[in-house]
Protein backbone atom coordinates (compact mmCIF):
# COMPACT_ATOMS: atom_id res chain seq x y z
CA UNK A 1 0.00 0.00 0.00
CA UNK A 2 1.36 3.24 -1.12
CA UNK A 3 2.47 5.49 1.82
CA UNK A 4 0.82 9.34 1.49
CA UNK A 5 3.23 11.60 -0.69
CA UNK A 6 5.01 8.66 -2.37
CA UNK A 7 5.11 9.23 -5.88
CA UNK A 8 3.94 6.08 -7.53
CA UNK A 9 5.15 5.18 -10.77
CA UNK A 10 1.38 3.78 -12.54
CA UNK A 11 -0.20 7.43 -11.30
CA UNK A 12 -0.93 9.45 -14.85
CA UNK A 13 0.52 12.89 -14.19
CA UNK A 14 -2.22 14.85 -15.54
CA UNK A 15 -5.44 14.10 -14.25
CA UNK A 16 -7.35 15.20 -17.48
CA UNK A 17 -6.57 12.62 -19.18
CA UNK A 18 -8.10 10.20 -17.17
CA UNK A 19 -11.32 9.76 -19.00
CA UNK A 20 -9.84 11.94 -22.00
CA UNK A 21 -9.17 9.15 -24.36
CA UNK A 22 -10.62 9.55 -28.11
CA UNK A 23 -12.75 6.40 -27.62
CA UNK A 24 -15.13 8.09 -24.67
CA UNK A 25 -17.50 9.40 -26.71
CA UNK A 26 -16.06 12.71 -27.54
CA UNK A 27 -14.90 13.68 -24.26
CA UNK A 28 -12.38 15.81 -23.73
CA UNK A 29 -10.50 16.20 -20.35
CA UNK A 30 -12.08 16.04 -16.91
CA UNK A 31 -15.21 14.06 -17.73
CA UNK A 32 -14.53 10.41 -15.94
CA UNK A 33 -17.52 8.23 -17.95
CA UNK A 34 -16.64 5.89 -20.24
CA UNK A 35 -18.96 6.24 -23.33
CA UNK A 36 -21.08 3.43 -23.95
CA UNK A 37 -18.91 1.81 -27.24
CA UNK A 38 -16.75 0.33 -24.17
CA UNK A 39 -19.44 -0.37 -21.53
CA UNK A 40 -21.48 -2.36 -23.74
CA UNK A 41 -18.99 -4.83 -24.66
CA UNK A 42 -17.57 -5.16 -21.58
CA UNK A 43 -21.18 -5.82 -19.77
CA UNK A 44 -21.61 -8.26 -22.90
CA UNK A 45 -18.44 -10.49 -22.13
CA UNK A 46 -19.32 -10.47 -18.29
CA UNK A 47 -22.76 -10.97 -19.17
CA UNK A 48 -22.02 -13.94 -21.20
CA UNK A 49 -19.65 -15.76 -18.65
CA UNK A 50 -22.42 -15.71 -16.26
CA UNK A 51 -24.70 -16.69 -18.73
CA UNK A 52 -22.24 -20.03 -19.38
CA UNK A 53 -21.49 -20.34 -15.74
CA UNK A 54 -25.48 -20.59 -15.47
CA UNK A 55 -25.96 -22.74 -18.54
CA UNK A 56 -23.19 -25.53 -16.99
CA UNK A 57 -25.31 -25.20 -12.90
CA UNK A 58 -28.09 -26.15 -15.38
CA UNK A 59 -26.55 -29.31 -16.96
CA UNK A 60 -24.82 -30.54 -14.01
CA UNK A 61 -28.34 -30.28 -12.00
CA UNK A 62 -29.50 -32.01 -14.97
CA UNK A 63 -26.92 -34.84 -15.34
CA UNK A 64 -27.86 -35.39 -11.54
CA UNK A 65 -31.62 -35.98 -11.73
CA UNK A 66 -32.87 -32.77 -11.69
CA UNK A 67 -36.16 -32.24 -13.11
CA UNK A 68 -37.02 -28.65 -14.78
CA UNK A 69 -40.21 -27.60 -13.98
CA UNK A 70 -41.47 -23.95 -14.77
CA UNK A 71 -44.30 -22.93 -12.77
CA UNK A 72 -45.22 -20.31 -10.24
CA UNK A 73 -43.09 -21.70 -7.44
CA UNK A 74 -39.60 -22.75 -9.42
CA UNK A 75 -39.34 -19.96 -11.51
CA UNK A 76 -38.23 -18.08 -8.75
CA UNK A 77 -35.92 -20.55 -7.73
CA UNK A 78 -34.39 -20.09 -11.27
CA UNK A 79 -33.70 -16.51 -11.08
CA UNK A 80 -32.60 -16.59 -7.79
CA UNK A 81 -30.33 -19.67 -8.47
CA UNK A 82 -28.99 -16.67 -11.30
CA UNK A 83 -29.17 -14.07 -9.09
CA UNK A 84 -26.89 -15.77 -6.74
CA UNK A 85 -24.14 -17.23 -9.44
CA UNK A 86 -24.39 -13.66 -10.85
CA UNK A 87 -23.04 -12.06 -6.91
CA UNK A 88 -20.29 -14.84 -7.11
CA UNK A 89 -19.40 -13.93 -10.28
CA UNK A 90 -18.84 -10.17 -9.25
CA UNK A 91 -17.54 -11.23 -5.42
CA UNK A 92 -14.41 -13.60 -7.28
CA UNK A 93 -13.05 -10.56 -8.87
CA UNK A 94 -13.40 -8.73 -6.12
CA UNK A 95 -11.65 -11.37 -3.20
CA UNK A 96 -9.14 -12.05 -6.26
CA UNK A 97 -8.13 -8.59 -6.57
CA UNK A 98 -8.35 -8.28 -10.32
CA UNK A 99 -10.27 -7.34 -13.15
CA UNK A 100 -13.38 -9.50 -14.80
CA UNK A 101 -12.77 -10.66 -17.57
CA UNK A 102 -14.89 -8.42 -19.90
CA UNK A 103 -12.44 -5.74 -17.92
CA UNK A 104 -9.44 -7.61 -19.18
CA UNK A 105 -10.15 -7.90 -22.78
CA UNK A 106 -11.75 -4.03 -22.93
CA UNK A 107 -8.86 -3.18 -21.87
CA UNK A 108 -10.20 -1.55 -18.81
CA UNK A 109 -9.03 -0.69 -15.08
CA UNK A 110 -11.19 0.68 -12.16
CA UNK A 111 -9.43 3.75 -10.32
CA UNK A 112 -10.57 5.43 -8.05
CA UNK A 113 -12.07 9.44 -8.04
CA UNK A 114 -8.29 10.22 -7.21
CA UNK A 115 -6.75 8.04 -9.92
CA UNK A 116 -5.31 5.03 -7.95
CA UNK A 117 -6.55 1.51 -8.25
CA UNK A 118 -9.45 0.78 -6.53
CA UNK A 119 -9.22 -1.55 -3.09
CA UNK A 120 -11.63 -4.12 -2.15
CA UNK A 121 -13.06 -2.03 -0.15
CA UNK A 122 -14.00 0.46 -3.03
CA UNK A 123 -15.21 -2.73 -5.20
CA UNK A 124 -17.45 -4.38 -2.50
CA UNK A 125 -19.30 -1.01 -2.29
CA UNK A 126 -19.29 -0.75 -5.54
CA UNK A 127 -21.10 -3.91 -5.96
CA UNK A 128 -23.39 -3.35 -3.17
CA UNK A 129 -24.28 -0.31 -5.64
CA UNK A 130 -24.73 -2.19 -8.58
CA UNK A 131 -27.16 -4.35 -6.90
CA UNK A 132 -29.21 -1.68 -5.89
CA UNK A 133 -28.71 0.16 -8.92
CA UNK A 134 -30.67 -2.94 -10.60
CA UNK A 135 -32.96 -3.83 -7.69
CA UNK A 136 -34.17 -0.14 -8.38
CA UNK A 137 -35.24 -1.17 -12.12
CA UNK A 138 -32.42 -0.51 -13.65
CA UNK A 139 -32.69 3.22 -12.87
CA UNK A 140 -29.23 3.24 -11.55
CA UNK A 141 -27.84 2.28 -14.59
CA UNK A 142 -29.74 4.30 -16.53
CA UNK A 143 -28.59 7.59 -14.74
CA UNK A 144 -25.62 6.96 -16.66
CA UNK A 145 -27.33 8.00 -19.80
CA UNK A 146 -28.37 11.64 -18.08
CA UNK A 147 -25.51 12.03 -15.43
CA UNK A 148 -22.88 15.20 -17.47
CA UNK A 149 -20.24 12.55 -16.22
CA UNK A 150 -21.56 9.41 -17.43
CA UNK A 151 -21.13 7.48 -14.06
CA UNK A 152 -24.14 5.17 -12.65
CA UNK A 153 -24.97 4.84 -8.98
CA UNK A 154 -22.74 2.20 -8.24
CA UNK A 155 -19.68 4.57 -9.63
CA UNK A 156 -20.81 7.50 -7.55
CA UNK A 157 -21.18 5.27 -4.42
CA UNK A 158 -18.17 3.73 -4.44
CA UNK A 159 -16.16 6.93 -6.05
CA UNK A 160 -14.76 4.37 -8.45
CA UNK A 161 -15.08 4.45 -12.39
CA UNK A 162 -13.69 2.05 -15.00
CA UNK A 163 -11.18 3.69 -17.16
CA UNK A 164 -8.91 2.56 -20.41
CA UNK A 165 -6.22 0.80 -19.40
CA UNK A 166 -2.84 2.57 -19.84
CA UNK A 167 0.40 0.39 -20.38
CA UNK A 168 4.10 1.70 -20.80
CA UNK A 169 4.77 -1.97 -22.54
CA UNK A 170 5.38 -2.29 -26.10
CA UNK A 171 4.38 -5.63 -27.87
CA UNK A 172 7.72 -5.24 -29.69
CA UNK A 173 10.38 -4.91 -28.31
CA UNK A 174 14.04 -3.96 -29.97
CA UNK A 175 16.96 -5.95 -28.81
CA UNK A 176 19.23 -4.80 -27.17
């Protein structure tokens, strides 16, 4: 953990281009949000790994008996059977300390209002946020679409935002 007034060598050195980059929907400087051509895919990939995560709960309970049934009383137990692989989902990233995986290949990174990586902490609230945000009808998430900054609740609750991913690494590299 970084000590206060250590310089650290990840932290951007001007703060406006944090958000800044030509891909956020025309932003220039000092607007955080990430435009929606990078929160769409990224909600798609995570989407889609708890979608398969739900599909393979499905088969196993399947290759072990299990009867499917939809009627008043088990379609419940469906979504809440989703509802809960969904929180595990988000909770391994977060006791893992790393990215999802629809982070990872947007090329994304969640700072912090201040611009350092976000803790657990920061993350747990966050998802404590997004659940609400959706538990609310999805009118959390659709702030986004009206907030100037283009954060949801869960970003203003936790004071976290997901950002594009900056790396000092070149792919190539010449020898030496």
């Amino acid at each position: 953990m970084p000590r206060v007034g250590q310089e650290l060598s990840y932290m951007p050195t001007d703060f406006t281009k944090i958000g800044g980059h030509p891909r956020l929907s025309g932003n220039s400087g000092g607007n955080f949000g990430l435009g929606h051509d990078l929160r769409n895919p990224l909600a798609a990939i995570d989407g889609g790994m708890i979608f398969i995560g739900f599909g393979l709960f499905l088969f196993a309970f399947h290759l072990m008996g299990g009867m499917f049934r939809f009627n008043r009383q088990t379609i419940p137990l469906f979504i809440g059977a989703f509802g809960a692989l969904a929180m595990f989902y988000g909770l391994l990233w977060i006791w893992a300390d790393r990215q999802t995986v629809g982070m990872r290949w947007t090329g994304l990174r969640l700072i912090d209002f201040d611009g350092f990586p976000a803790d657990r902490r920061a993350r747990s609230l966050r998802a404590v946020g997004a659940c609400l945000s959706f538990c609310a009808g999805g009118l959390g998430l659709l702030w986004a679409l009206a907030d100037e900054e283009k954060l949801a609740w869960h970003d203003h609750m936790s004071k976290t935002f997901p950002t594009i991913e900056e790396s000092n690494r070149s792919f190539f590299q010449k020898r030496p």
